[in-house]
C-alpha atoms as a PDB file:
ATOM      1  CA  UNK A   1     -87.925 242.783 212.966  1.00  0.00           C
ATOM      2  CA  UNK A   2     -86.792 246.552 212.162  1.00  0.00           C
ATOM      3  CA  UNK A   3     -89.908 248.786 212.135  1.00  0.00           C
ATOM      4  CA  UNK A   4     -89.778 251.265 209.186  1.00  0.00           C
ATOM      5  CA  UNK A   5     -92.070 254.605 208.144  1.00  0.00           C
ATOM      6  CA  UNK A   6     -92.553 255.783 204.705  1.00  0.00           C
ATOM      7  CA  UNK A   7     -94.058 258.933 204.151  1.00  0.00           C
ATOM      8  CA  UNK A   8     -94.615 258.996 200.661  1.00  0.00           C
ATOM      9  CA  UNK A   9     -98.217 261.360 199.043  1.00  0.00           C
ATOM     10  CA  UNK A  10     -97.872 259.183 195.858  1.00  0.00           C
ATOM     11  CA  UNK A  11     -99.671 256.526 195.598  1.00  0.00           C
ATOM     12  CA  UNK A  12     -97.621 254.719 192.994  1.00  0.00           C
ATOM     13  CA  UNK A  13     -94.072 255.072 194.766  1.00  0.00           C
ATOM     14  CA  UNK A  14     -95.424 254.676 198.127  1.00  0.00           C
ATOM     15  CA  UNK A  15     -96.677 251.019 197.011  1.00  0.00           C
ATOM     16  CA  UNK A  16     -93.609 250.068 195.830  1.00  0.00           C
ATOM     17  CA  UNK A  17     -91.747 251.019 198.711  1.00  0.00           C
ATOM     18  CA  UNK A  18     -93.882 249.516 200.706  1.00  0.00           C
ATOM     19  CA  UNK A  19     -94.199 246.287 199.102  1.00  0.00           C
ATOM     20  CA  UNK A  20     -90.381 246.533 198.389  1.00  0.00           C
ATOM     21  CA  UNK A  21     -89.860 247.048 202.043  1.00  0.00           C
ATOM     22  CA  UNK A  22     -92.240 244.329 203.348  1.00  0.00           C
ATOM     23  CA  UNK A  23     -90.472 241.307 200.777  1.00  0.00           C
ATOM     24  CA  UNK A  24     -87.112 242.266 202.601  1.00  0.00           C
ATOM     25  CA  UNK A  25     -88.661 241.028 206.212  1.00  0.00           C
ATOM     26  CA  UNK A  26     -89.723 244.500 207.440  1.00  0.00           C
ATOM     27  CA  UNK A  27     -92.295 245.525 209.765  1.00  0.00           C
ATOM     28  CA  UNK A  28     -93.575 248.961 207.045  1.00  0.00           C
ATOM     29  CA  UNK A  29     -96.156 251.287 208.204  1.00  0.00           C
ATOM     30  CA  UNK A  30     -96.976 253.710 205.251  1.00  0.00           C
ATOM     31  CA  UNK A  31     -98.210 257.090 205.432  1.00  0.00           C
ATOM     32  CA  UNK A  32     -99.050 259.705 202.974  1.00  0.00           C
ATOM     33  CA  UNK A  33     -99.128 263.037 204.636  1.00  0.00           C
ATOM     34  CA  UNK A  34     -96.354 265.346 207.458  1.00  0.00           C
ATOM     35  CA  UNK A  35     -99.408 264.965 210.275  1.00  0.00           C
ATOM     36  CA  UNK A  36    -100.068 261.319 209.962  1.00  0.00           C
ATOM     37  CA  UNK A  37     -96.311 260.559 210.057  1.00  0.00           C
ATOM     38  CA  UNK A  38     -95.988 263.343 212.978  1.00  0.00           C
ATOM     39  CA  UNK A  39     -98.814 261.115 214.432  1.00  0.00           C
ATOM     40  CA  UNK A  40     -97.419 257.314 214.103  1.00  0.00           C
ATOM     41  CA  UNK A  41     -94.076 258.486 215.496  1.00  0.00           C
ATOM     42  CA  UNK A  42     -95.258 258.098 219.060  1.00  0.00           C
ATOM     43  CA  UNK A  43     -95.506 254.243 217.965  1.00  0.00           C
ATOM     44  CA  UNK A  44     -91.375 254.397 217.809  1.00  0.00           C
ATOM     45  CA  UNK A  45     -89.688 253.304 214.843  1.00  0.00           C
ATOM     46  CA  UNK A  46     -86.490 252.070 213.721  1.00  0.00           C
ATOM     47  CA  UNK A  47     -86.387 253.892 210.273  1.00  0.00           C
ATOM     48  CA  UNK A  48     -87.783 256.381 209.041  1.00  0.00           C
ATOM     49  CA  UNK A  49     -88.259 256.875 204.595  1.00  0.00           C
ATOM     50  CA  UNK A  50     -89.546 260.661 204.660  1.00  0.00           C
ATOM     51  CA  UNK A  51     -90.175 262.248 201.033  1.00  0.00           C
ATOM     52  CA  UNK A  52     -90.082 265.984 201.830  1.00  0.00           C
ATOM     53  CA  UNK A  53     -92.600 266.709 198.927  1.00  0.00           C
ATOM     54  CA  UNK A  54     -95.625 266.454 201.044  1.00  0.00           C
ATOM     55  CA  UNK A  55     -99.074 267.979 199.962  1.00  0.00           C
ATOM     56  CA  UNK A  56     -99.464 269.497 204.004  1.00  0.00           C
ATOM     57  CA  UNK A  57     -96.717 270.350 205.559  1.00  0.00           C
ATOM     58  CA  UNK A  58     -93.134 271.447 204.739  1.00  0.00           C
ATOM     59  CA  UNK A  59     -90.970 268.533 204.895  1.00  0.00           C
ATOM     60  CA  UNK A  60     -88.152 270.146 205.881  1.00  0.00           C
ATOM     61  CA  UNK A  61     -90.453 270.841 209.138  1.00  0.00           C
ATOM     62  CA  UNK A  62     -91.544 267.713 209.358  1.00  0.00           C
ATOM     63  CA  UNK A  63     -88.002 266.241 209.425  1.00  0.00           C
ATOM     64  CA  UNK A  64     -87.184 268.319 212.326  1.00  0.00           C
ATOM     65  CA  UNK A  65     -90.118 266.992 214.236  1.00  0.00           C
ATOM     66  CA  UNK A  66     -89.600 263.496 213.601  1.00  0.00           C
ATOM     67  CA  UNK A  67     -86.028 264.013 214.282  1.00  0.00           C
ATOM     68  CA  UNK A  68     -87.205 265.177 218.239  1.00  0.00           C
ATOM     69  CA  UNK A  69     -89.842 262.712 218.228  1.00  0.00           C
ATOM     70  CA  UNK A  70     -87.464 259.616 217.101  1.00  0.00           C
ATOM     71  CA  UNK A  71     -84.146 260.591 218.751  1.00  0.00           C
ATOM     72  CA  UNK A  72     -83.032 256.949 218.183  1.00  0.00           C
ATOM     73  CA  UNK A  73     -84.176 256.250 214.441  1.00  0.00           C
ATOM     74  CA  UNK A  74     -82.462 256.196 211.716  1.00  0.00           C
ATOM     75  CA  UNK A  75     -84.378 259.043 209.009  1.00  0.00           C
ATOM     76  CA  UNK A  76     -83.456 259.205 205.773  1.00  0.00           C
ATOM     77  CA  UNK A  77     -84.861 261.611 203.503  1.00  0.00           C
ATOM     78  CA  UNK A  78     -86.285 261.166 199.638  1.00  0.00           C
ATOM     79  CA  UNK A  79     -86.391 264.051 197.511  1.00  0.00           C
ATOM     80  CA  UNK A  80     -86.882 265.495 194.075  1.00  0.00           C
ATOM     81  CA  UNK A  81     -84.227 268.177 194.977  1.00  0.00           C
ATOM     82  CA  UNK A  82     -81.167 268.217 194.042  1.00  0.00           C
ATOM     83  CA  UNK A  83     -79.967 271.495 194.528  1.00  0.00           C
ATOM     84  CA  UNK A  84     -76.939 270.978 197.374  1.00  0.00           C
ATOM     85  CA  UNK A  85     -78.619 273.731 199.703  1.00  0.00           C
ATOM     86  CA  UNK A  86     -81.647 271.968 199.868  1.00  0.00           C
ATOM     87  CA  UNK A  87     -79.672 268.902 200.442  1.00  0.00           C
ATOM     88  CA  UNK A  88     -77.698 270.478 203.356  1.00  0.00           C
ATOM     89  CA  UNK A  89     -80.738 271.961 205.270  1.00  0.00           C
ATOM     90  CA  UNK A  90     -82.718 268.616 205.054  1.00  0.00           C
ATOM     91  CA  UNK A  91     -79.493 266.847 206.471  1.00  0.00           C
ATOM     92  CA  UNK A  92     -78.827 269.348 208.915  1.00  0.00           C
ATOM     93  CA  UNK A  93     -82.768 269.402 210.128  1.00  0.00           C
ATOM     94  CA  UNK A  94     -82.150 265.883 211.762  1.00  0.00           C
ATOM     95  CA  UNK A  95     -81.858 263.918 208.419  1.00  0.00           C
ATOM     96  CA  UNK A  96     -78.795 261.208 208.607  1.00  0.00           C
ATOM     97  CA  UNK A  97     -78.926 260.629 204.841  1.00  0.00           C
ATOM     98  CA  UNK A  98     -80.886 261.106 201.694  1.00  0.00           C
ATOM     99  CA  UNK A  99     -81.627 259.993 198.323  1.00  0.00           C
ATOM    100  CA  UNK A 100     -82.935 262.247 195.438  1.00  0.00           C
ATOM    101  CA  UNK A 101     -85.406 260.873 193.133  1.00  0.00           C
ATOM    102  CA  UNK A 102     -85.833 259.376 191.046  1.00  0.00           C
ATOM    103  CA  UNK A 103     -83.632 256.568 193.111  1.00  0.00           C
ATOM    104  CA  UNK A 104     -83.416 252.973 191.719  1.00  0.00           C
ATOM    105  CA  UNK A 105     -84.819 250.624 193.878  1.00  0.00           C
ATOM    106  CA  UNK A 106     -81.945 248.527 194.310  1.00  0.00           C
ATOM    107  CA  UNK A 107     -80.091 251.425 195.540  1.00  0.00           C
ATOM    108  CA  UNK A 108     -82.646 252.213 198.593  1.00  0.00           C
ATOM    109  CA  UNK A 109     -82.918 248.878 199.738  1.00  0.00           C
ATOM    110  CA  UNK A 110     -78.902 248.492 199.745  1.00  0.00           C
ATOM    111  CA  UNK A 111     -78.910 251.898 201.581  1.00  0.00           C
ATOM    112  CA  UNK A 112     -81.863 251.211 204.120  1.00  0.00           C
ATOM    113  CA  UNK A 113     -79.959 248.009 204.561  1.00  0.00           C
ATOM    114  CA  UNK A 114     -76.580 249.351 205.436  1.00  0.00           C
ATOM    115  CA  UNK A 115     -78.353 252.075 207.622  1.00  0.00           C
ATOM    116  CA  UNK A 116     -79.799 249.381 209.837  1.00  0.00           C
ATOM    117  CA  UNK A 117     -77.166 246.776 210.092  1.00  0.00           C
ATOM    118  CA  UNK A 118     -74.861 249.898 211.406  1.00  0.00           C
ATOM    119  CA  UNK A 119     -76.992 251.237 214.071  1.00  0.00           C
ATOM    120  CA  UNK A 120     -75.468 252.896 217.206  1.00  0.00           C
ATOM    121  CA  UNK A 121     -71.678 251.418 217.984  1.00  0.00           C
ATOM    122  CA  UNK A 122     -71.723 249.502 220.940  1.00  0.00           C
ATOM    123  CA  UNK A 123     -69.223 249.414 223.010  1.00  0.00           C
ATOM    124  CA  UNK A 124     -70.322 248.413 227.021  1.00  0.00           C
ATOM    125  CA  UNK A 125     -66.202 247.952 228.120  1.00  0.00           C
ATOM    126  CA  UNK A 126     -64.593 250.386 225.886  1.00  0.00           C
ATOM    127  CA  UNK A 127     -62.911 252.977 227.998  1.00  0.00           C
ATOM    128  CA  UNK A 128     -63.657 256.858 227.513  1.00  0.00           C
ATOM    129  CA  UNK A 129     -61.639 258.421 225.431  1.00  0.00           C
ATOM    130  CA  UNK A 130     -59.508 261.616 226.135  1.00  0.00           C
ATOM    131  CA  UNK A 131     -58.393 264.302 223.587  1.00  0.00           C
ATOM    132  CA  UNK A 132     -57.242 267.716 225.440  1.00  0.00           C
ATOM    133  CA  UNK A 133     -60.575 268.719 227.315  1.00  0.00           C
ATOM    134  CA  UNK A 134     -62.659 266.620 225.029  1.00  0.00           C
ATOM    135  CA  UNK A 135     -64.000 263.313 226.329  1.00  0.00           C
ATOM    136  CA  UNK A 136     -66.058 260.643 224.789  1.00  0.00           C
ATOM    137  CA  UNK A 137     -67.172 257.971 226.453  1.00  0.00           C
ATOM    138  CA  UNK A 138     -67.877 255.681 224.612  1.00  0.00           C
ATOM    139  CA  UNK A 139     -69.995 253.363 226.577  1.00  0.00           C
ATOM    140  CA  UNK A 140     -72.390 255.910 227.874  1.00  0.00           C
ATOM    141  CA  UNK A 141     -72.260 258.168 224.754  1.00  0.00           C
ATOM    142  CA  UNK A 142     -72.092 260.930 226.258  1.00  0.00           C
ATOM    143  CA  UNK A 143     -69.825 263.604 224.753  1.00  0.00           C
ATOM    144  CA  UNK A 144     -68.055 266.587 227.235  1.00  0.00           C
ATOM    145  CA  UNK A 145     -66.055 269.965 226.469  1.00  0.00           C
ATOM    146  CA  UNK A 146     -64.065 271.748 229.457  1.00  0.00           C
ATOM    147  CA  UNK A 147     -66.920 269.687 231.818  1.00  0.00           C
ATOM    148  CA  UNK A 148     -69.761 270.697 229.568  1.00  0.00           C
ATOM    149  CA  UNK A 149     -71.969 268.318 227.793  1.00  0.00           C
ATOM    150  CA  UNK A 150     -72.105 268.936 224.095  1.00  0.00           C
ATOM    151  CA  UNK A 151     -75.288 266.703 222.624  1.00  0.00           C
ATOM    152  CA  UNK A 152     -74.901 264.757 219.545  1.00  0.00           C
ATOM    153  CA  UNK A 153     -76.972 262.888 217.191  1.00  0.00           C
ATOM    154  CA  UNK A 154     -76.176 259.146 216.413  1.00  0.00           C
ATOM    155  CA  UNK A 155     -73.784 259.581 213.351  1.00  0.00           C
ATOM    156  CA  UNK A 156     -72.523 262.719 215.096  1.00  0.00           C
ATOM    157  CA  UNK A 157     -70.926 260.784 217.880  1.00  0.00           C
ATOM    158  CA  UNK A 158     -70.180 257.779 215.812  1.00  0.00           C
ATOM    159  CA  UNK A 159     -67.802 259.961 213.799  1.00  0.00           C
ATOM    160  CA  UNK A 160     -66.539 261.985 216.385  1.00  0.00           C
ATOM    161  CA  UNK A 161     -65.563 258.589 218.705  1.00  0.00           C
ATOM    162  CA  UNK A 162     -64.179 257.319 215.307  1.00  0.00           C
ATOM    163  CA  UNK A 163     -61.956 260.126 215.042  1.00  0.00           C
ATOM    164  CA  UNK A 164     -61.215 260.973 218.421  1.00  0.00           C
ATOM    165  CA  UNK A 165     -59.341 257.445 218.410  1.00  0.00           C
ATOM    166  CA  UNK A 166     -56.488 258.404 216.869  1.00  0.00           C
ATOM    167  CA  UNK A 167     -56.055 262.082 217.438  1.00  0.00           C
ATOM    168  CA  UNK A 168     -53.428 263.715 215.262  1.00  0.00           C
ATOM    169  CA  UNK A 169     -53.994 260.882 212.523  1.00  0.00           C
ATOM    170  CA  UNK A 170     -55.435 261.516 209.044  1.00  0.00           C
ATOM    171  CA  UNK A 171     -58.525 259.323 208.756  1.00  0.00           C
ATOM    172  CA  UNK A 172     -60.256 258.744 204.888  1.00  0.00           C
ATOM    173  CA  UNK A 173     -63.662 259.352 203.867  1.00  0.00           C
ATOM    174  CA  UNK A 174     -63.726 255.572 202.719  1.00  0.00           C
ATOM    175  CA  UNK A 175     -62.458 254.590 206.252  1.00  0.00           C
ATOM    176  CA  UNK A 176     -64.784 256.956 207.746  1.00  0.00           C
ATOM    177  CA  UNK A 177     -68.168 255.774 205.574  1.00  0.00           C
ATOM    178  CA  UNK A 178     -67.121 252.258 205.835  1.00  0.00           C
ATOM    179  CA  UNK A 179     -66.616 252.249 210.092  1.00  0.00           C
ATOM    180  CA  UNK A 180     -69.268 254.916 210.633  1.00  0.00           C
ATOM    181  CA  UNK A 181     -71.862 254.661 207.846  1.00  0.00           C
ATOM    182  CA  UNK A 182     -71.358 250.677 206.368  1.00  0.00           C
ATOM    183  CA  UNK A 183     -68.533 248.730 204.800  1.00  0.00           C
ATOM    184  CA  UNK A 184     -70.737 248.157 201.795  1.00  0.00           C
ATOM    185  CA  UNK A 185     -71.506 252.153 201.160  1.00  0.00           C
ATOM    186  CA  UNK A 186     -72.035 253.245 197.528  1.00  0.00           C
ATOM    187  CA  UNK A 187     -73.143 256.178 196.600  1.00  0.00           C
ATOM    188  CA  UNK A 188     -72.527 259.926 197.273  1.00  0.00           C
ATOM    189  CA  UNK A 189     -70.691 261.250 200.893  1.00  0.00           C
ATOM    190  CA  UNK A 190     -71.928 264.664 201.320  1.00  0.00           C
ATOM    191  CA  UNK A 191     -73.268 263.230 203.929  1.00  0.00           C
ATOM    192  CA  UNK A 192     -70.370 262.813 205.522  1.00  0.00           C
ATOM    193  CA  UNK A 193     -69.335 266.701 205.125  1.00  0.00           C
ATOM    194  CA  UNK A 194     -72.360 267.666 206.569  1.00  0.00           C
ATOM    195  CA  UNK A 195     -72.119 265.898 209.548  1.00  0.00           C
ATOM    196  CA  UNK A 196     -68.332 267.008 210.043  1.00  0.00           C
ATOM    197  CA  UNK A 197     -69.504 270.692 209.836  1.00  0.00           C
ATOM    198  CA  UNK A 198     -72.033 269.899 212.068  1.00  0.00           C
ATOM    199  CA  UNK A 199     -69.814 268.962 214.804  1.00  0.00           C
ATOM    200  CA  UNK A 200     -67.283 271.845 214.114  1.00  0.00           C
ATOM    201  CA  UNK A 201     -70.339 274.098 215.042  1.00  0.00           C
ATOM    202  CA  UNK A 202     -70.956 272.136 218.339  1.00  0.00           C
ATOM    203  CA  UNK A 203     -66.951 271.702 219.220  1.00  0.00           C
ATOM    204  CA  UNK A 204     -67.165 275.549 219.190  1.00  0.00           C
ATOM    205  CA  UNK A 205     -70.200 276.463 220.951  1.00  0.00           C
ATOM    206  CA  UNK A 206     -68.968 275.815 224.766  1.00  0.00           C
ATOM    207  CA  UNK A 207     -67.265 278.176 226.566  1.00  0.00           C
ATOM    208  CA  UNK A 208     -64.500 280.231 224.095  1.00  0.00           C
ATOM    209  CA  UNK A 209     -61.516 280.202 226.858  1.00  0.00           C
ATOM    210  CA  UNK A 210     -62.085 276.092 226.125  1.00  0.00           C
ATOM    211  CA  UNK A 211     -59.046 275.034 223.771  1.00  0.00           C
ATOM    212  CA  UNK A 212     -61.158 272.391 221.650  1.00  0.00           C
ATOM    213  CA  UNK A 213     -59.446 269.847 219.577  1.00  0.00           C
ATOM    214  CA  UNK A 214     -60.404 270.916 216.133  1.00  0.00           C
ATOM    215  CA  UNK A 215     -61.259 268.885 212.715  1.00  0.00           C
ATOM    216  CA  UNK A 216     -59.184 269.706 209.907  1.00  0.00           C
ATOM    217  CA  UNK A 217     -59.953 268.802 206.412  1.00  0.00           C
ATOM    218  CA  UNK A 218     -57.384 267.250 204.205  1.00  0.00           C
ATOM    219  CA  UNK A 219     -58.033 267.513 200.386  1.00  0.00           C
ATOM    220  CA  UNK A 220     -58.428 264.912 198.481  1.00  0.00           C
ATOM    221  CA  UNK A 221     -57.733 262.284 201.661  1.00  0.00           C
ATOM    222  CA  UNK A 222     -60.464 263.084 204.440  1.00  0.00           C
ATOM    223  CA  UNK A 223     -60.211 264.423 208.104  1.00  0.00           C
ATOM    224  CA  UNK A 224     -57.926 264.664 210.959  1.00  0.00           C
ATOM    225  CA  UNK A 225     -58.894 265.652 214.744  1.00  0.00           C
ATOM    226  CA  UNK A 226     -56.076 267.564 215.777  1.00  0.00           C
ATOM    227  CA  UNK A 227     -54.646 267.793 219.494  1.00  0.00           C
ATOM    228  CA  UNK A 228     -55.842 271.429 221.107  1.00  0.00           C
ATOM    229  CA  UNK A 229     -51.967 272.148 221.636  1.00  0.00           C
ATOM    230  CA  UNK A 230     -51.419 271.843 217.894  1.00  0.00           C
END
């Protein structure tokens, strides 16, 4: 049984989700404020709902924490803003999606549900994978530039592995939501843009005489890693 955390102040949403969450077969531990969720995260949890409204502390804050507490979880975050920036910082604070309110219940349930049948890849026998001095291996997932380790979150190296499987080869955004995020994905992708420019920033950070395969964008289509001698 997936253990989930909502950390929701109002009373009336937080019941629903809660209730909502428990008639689905989940194990749901609610809380209502940044410190009691920063608190029941030692417990480990599979999933974490995190409003970033929160009457205590700033839940962009709070994301970041939970996001170094729960390494492993998947945290989604629930918020009244819509402004893109806000979006963008939540995301890149640790967040691996999000849903702005107010957010039909159907909807969250679908996307909790495709979060958690994803998961991690696994992939015990599948052999590392090589792209200029970029490796992946895939069954320890562990990620390496030019000999240095480069850490990435779960979606992170999901996408980069994903990618790095056919260097050279223009990959869609539906391809890349449906083998990364879930086959049954509805909804916005800026999630997906996010998390490319994320690992653009950490492709570049190593060493700058390191020739790193780069990500190219392809309007209107999706992405493409490209071979460090191209």
């Amino acid at each position: 049984m997936s253990r989930l955390l909502v950390v929701e102040d109002d009373e009336t949403i937080g019941t629903a989700l809660e209730s909502s969450l428990r008639l689905q077969g989940y194990d749901v531990l609610w809380e209502r404020t940044g410190r009691g969720a920063l608190r029941r995260a030692v417990g480990g949890f599979d999933f974490v709902l995190l409003d970033l409204g929160l009457p205590d502390l700033d839940g962009i804050e709070v994301c970041r924490r939970l996001r170094a507490a729960l390494p492993a979880a998947v945290l989604v975050i629930l918020t009244a803003r819509s402004e893109e920036m806000d979006v963008i910082v939540g995301l890149e604070a640790g967040a691996d999606d999000y849903l702005t309110k107010p957010v039909r219940l159907r909807e969250l349930l679908a996307r909790v549900g495709a979060h958690l049948r994803r998961g991690p890849a696994t992939a015990a026998n599948r052999p590392a994978i090589t792209v200029g001095p970029l490796r992946v291996d895939v069954a320890r997932r562990r990620v390496s530039l030019g000999g240095e380790e480069i850490l990435l979150r779960a979606k992170e190296f999901d996408l980069l592995a994903r990618l790095a499987e056919e260097p050279g080869i223009a990959v869609s955004r539906d391809t890349l939501m449906a083998e990364v995020w879930d086959a049954h994905w509805y909804g916005s992708t800026k999630t997906l843009d996010v998390h490319i420019a994320a690992l653009r920033r950490k492709l570049s950070s190593p060493a700058e005489e390191c020739s790193a395969p780069r990500i190219s964008t392809l309007r209107g289509h999706g992405y493409r890693l490209e071979h460090p001698q191209d």
